[in-house]
C-alpha atoms as a PDB file:
ATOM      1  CA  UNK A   1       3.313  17.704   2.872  1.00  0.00           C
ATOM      2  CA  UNK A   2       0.549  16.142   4.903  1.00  0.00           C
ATOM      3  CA  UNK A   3       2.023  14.091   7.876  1.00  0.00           C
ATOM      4  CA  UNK A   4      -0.007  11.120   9.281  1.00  0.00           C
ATOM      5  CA  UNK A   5       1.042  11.772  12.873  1.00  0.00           C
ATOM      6  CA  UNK A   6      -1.991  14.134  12.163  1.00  0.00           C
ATOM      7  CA  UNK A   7      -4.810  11.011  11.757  1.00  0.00           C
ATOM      8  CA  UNK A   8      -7.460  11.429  14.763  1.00  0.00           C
ATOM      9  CA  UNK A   9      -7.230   8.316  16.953  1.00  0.00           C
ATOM     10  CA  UNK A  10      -9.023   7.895  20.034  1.00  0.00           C
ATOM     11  CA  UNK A  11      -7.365   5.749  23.548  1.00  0.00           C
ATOM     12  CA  UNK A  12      -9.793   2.858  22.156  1.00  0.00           C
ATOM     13  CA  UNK A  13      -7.387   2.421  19.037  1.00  0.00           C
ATOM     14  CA  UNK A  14      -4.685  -0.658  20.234  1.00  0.00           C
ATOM     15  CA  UNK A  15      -2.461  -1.764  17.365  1.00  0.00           C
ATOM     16  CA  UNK A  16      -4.421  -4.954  15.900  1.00  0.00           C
ATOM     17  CA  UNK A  17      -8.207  -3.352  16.645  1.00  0.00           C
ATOM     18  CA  UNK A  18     -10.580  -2.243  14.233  1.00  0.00           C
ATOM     19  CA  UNK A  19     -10.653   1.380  15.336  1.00  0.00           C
ATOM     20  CA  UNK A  20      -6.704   0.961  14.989  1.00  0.00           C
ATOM     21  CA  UNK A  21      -7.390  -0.720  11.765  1.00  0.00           C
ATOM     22  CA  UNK A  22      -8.957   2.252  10.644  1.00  0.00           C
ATOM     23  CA  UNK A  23      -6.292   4.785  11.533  1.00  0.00           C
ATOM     24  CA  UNK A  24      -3.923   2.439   9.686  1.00  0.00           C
ATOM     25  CA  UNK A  25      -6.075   2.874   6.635  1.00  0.00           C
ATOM     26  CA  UNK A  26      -5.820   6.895   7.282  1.00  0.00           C
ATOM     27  CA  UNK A  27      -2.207   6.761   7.307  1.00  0.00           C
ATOM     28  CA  UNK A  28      -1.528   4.592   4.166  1.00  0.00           C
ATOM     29  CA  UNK A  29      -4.024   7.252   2.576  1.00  0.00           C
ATOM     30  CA  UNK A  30      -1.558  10.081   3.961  1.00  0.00           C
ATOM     31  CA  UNK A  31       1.569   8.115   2.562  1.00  0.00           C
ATOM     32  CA  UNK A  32       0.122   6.797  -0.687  1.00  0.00           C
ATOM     33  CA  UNK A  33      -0.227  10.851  -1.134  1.00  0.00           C
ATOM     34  CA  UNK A  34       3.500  11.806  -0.454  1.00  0.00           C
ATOM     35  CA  UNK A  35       4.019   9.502  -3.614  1.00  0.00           C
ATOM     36  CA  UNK A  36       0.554  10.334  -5.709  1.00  0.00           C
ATOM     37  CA  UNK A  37       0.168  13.724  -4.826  1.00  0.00           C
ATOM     38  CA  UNK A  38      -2.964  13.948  -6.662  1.00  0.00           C
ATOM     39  CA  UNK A  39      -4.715  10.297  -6.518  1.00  0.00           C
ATOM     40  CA  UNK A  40      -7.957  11.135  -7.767  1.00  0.00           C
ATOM     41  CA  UNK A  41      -5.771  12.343 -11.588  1.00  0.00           C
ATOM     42  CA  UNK A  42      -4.472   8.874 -11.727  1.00  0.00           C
ATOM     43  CA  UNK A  43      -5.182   7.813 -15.237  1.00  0.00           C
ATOM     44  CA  UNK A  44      -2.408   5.642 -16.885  1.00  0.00           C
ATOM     45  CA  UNK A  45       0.030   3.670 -15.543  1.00  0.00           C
ATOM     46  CA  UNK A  46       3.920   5.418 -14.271  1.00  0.00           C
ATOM     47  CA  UNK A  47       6.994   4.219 -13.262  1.00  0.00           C
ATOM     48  CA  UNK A  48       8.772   6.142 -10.662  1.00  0.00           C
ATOM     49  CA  UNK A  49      13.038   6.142 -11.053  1.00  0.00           C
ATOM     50  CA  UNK A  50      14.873   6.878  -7.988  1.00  0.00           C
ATOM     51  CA  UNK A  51      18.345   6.868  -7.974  1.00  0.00           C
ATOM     52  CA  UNK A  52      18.440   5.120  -4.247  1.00  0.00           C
ATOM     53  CA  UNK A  53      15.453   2.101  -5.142  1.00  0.00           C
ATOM     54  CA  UNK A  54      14.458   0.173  -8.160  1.00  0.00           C
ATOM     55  CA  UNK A  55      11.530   1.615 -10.319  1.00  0.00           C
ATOM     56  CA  UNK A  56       7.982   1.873  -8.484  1.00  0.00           C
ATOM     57  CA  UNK A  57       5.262   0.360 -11.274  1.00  0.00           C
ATOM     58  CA  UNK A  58       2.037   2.620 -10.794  1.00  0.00           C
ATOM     59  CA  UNK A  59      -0.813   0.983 -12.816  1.00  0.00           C
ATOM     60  CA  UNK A  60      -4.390   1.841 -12.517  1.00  0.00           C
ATOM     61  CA  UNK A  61      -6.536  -1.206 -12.372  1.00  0.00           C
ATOM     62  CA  UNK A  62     -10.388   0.358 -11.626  1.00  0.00           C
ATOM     63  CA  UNK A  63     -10.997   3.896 -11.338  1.00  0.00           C
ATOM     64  CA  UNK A  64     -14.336   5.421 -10.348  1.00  0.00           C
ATOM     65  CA  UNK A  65     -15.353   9.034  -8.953  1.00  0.00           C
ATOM     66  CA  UNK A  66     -15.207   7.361  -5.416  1.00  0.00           C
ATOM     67  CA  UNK A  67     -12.824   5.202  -5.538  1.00  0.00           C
ATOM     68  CA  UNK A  68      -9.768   3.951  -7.056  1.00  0.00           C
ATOM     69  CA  UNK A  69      -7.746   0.817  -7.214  1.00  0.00           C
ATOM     70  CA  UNK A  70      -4.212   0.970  -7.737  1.00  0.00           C
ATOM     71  CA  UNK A  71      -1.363  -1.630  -8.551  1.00  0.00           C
ATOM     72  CA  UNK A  72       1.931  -0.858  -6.775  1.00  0.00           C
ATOM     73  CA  UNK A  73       4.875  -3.191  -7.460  1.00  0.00           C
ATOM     74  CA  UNK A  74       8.579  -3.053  -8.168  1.00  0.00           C
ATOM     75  CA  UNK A  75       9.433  -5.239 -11.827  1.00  0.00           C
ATOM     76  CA  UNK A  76      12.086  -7.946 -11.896  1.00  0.00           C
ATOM     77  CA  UNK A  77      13.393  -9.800 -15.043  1.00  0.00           C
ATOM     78  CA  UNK A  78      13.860 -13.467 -13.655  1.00  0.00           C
ATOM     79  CA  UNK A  79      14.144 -16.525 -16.323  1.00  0.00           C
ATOM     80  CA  UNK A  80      12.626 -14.634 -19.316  1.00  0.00           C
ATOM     81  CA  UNK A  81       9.694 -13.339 -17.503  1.00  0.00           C
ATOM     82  CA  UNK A  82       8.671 -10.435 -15.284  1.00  0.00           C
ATOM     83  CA  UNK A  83       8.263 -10.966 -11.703  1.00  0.00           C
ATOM     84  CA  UNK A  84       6.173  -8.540  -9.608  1.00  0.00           C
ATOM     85  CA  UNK A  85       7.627  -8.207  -5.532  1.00  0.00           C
ATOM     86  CA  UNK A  86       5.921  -6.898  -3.578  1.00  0.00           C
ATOM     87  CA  UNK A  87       2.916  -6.610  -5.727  1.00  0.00           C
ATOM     88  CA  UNK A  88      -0.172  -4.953  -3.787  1.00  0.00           C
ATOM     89  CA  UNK A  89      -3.534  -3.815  -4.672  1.00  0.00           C
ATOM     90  CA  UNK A  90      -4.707  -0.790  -2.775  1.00  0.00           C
ATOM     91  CA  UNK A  91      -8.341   0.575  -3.056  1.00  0.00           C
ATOM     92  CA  UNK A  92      -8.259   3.839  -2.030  1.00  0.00           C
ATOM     93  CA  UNK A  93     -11.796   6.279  -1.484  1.00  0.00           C
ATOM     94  CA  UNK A  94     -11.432   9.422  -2.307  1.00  0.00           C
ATOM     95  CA  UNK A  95     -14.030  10.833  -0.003  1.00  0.00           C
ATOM     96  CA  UNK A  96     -13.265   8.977   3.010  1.00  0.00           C
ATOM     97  CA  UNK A  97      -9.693   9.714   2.522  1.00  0.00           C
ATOM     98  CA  UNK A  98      -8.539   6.108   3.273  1.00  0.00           C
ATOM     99  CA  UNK A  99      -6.573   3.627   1.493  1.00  0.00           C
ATOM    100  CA  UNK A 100      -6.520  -0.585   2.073  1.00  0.00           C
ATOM    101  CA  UNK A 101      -4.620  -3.171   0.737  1.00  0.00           C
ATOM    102  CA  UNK A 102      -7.536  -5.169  -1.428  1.00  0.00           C
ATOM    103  CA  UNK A 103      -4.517  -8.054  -2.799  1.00  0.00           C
ATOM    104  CA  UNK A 104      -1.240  -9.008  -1.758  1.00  0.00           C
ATOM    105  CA  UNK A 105       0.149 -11.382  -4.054  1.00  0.00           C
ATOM    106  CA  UNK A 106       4.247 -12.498  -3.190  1.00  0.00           C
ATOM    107  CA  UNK A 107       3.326 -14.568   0.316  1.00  0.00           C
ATOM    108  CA  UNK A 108       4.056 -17.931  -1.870  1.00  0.00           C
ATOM    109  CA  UNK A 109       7.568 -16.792  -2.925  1.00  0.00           C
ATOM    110  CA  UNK A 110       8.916 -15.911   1.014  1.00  0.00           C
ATOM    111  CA  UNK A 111       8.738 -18.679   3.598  1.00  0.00           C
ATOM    112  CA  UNK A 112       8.959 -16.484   6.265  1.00  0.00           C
ATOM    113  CA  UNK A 113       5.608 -14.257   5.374  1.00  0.00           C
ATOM    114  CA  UNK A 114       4.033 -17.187   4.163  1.00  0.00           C
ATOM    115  CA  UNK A 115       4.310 -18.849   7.534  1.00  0.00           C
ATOM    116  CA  UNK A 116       3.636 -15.483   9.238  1.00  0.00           C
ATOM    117  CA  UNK A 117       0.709 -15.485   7.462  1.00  0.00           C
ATOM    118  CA  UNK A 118      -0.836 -18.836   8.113  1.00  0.00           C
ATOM    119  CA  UNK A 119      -0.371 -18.633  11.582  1.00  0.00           C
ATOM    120  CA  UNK A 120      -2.848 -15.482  11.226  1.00  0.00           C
ATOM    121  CA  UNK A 121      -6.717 -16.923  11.365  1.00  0.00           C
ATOM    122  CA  UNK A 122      -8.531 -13.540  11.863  1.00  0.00           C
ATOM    123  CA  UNK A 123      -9.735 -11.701   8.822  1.00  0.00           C
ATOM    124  CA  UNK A 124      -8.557  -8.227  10.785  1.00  0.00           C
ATOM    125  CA  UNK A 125      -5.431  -9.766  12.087  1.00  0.00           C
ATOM    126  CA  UNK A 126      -4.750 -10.656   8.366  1.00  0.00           C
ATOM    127  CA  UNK A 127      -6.065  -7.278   7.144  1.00  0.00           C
ATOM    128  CA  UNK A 128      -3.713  -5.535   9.666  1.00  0.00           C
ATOM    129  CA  UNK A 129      -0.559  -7.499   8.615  1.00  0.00           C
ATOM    130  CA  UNK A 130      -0.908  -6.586   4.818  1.00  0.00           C
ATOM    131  CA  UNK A 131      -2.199  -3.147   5.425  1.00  0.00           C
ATOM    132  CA  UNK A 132       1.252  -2.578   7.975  1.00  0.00           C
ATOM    133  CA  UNK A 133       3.414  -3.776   5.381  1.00  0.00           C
ATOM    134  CA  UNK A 134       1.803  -1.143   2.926  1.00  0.00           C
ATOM    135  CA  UNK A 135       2.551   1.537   5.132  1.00  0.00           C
ATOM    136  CA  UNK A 136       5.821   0.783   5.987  1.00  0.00           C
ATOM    137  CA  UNK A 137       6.477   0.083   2.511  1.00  0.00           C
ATOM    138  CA  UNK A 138       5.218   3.299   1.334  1.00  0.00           C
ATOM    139  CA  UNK A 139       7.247   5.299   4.025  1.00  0.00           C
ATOM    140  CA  UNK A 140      10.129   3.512   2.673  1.00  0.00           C
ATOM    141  CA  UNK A 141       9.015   4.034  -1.188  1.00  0.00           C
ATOM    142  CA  UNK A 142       8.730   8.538   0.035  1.00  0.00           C
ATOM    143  CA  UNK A 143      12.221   8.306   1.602  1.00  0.00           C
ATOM    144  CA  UNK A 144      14.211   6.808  -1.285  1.00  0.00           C
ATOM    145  CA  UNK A 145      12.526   9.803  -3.675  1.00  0.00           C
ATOM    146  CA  UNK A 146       9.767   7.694  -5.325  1.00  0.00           C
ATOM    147  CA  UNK A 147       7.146  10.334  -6.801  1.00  0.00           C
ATOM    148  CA  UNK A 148       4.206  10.056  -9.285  1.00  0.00           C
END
């Protein structure tokens, strides 16, 4: 298993910089692996079971030789309908070996990261926010026993 203590980061890269942004992207890359072992085979959509976690939706939105764009989400039933929570959009490219959050729907339903988030005015403070949560959501995803 690839381990993202591993992603090259130079003294310049401070939690909240670009050059930190950029390592972040790295290391979702790295974790989105531990549950996709194989991203660039990702053709239809998969739901991962883990006996610790609710089921992990996997659902392919836009793939392309360099790049890929991925729908992770858990499902709930609420009121006749399905609700999506989180529900993230990561682009991932292949060559570059990185992986961003490109949508982040779910702010609206939690007060708490909904005021978190407009109290963030930067497009890279925002961009480091949803691309944080990713990775510690993915970390968390790996350690239940979600795999793909």
């Amino acid at each position: 298993m690839i381990t993202d203590q591993w992603c090259r980061s130079t003294w310049r890269a401070k939690p909240g910089s670009f050059v930190g942004l950029m390592t972040l992207y790295e290391s979702n890359y790295v974790r989105l692996g531990w549950l996709v072992p194989d991203l660039r085979r990702v053709g239809t959509a998969a739901v991962s079971r883990a006996a610790t976690d609710c089921d992990l939706h996997l659902t392919p939105l836009e793939l392309s030789r360099y790049t890929s764009v991925l729908r992770l989400t858990y499902e709930f039933a609420h009121d006749g309908s399905v609700v999506r929570d989180p529900d993230i959009e990561v682009c991932v490219y292949h060559d570059a070996r990185l992986a961003e959050v490109r949508g982040f729907r779910g702010f609206e339903r939690h007060s708490e990261l909904s005021r978190l988030q407009a109290g963030i005015k930067r497009e890279l403070d925002q961009r480091w926010m949803r691309n944080m949560m990713l990775n510690k959501w993915l970390e968390y995803c790996a350690e239940r026993g979600h795999r793909f």
